[in-house]
Protein backbone atom coordinates (compact mmCIF):
# COMPACT_ATOMS: atom_id res chain seq x y z
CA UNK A 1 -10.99 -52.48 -10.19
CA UNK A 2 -10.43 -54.76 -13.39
CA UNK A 3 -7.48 -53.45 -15.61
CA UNK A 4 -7.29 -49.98 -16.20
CA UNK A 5 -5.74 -50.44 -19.94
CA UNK A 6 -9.09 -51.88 -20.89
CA UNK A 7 -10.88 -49.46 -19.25
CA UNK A 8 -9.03 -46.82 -21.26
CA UNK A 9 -8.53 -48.16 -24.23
CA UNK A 10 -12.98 -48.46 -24.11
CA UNK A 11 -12.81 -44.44 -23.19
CA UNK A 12 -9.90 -43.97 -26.32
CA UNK A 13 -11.90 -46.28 -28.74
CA UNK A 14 -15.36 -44.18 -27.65
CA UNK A 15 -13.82 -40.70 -27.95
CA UNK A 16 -12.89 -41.15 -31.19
CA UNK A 17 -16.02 -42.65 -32.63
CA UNK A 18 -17.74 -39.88 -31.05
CA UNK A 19 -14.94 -37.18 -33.12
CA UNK A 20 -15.51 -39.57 -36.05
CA UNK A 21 -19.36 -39.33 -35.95
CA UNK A 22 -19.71 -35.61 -35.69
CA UNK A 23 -18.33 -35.13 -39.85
CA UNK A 24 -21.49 -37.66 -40.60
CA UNK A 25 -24.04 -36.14 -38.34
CA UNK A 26 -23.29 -32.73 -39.84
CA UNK A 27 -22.86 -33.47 -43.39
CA UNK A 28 -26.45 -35.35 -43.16
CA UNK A 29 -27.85 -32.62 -41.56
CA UNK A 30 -26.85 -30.12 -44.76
């Protein structure tokens, strides 16, 4: 297994582009 840190830190960095992306998907969807 390569370092965990990076491995989280990909998972962190993706969950919060997903949370950031939801806003935009709904407010071009109105």
């Amino acid at each position: 297994m390569s370092n965990p840190i990076i491995h989280l830190e990909e998972i962190r960095k993706s969950y919060f582009m997903g949370k950031h992306e939801l806003p935009v998907l709904k407010g071009l969807s109105l």
